[in-house]
Protein backbone atom coordinates (compact mmCIF):
# COMPACT_ATOMS: atom_id res chain seq x y z
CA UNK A 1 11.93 -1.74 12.32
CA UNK A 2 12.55 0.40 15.42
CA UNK A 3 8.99 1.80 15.85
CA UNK A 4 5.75 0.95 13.88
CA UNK A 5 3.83 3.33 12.12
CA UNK A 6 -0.02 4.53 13.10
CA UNK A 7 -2.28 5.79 10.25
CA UNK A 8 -5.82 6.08 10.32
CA UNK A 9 -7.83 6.48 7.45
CA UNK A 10 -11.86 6.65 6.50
CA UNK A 11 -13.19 3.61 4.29
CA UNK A 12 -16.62 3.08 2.97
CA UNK A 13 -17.39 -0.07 3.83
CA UNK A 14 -15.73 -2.07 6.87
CA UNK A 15 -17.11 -5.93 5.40
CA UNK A 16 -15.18 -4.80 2.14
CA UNK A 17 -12.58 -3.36 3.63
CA UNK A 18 -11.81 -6.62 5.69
CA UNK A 19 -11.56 -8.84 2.42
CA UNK A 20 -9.18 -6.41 0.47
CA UNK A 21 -6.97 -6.33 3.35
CA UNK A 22 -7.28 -9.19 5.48
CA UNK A 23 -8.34 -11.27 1.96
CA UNK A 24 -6.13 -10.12 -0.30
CA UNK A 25 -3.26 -7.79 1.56
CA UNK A 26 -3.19 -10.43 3.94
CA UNK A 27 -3.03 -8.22 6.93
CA UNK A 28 -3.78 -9.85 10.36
CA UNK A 29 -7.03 -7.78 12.10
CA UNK A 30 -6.69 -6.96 15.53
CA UNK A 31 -9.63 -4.58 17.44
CA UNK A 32 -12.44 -3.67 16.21
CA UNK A 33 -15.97 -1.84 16.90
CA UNK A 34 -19.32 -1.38 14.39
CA UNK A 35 -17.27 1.86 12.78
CA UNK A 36 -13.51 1.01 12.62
CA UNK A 37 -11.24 -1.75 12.59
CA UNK A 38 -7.51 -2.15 12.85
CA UNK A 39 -5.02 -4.01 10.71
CA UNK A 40 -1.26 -4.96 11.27
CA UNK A 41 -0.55 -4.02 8.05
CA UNK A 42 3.20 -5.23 7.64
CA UNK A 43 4.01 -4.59 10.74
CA UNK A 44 2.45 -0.95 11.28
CA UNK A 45 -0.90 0.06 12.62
CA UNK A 46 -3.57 0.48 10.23
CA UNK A 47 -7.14 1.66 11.35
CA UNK A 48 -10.21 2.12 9.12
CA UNK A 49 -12.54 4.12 10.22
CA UNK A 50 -15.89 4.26 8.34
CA UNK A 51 -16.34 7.64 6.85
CA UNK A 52 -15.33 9.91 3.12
CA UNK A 53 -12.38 8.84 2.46
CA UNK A 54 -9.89 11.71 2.01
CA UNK A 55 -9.51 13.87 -1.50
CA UNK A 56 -6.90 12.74 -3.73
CA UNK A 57 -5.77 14.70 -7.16
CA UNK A 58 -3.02 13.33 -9.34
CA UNK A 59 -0.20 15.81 -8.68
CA UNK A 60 3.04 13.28 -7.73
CA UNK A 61 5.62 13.22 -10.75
CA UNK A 62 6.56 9.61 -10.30
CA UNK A 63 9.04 8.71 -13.34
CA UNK A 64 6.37 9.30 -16.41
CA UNK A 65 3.43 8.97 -14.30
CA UNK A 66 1.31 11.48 -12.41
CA UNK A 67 -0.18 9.56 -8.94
CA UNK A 68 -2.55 10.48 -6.52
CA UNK A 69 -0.67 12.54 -3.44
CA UNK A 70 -1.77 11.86 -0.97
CA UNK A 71 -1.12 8.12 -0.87
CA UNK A 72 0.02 5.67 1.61
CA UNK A 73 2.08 2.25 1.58
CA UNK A 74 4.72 0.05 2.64
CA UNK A 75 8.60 -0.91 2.05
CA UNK A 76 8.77 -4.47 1.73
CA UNK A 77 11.77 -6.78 0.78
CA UNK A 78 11.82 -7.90 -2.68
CA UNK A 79 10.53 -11.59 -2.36
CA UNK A 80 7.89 -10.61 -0.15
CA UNK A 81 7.08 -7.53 -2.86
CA UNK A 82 6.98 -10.06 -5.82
CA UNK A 83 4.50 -12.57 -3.54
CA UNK A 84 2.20 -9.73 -2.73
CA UNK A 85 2.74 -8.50 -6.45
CA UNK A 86 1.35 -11.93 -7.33
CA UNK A 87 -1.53 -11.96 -4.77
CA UNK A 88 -2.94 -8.40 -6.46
CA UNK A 89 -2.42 -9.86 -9.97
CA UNK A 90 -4.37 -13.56 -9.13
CA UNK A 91 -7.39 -11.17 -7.24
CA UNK A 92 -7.47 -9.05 -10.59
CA UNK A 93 -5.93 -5.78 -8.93
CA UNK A 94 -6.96 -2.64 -11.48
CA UNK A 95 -3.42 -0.79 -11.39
CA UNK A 96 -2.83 2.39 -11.20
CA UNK A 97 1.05 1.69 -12.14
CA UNK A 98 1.21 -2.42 -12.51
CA UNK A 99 4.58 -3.50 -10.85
CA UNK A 100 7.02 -2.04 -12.14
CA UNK A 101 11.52 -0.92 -11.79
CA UNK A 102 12.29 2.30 -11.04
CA UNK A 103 15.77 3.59 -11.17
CA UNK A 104 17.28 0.23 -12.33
CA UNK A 105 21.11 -0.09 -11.85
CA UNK A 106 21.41 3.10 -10.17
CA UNK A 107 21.25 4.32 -6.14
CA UNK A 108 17.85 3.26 -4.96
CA UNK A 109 16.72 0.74 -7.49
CA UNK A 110 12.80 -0.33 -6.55
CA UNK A 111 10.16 -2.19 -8.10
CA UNK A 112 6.72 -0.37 -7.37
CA UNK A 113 3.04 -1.13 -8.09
CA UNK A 114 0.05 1.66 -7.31
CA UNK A 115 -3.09 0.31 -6.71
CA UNK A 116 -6.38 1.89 -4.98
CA UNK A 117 -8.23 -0.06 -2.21
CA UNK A 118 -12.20 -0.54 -2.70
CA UNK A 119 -12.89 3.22 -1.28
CA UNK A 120 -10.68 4.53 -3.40
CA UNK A 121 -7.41 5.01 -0.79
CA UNK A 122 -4.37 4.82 -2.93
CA UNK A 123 -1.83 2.49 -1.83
CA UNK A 124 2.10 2.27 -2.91
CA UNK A 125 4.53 -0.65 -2.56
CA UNK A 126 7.80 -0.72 -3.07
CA UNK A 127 10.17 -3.46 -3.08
CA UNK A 128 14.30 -3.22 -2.91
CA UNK A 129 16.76 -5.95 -3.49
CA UNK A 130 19.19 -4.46 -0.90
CA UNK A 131 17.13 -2.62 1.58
CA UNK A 132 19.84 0.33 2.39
CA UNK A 133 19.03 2.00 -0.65
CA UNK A 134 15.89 3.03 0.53
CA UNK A 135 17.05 6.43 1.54
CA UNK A 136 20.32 6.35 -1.12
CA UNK A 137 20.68 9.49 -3.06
């Protein structure tokens, strides 16, 4: 990964916030004041910032399922998917879309799982088998 990715998005609760993903995600915390805190969340820059988190509406076609746009995830190798899928399942994870293949046997193949963190941020993560299919068309 050439250049790690910054997002910053508003959560309701910080102490909550740490256990979903520090606790469960397993992210790593790094900085932190009484209103935000900052994650390594696979290797990118995530900071929560207390505040409304933003408006959502179901409006992404994904296969035969509408999904909250927008939304926000990772890429992750397929072992390291299928661990984290395992982690979400044993912490009883309500899914959006449980994990799942997309596009199975063609250009792009993924598993996928859709989940919502505990202020209601939806989160996507995909996993490929052969990580140059991730842009294949």
């Amino acid at each position: 990964m050439p250049h790690p990715f910054h997002l910053a998005i508003h959560v309701t609760d910080l102490d909550e916030a740490r256990r979903f993903y520090g606790g469960v995600l397993g992210a790593s915390e790094g900085r932190s004041t009484k209103t935000w805190v900052d994650f390594d969340f696979f290797g990118h820059q995530l900071s929560l910032h207390l505040g409304t988190p933003f408006p959502t509406a179901n409006t992404g076609n994904v296969g035969d399922h509408m999904v909250a746009m927008p939304h926000f995830g990772v890429v992750l190798p397929l072992t390291e998917w299928r661990a984290l899928a395992d982690r979400l399942q044993a912490a009883g994870t309500d899914w959006v879309i449980p994990p799942t293949v997309r596009f199975q046997g063609e250009p792009g193949e993924q598993w996928t799982m859709f989940f919502t963190d505990p202020s209601g941020n939806p989160i996507e993560v995909k996993g490929f088998a052969d990580t140059s299919g991730i842009f294949a068309a």
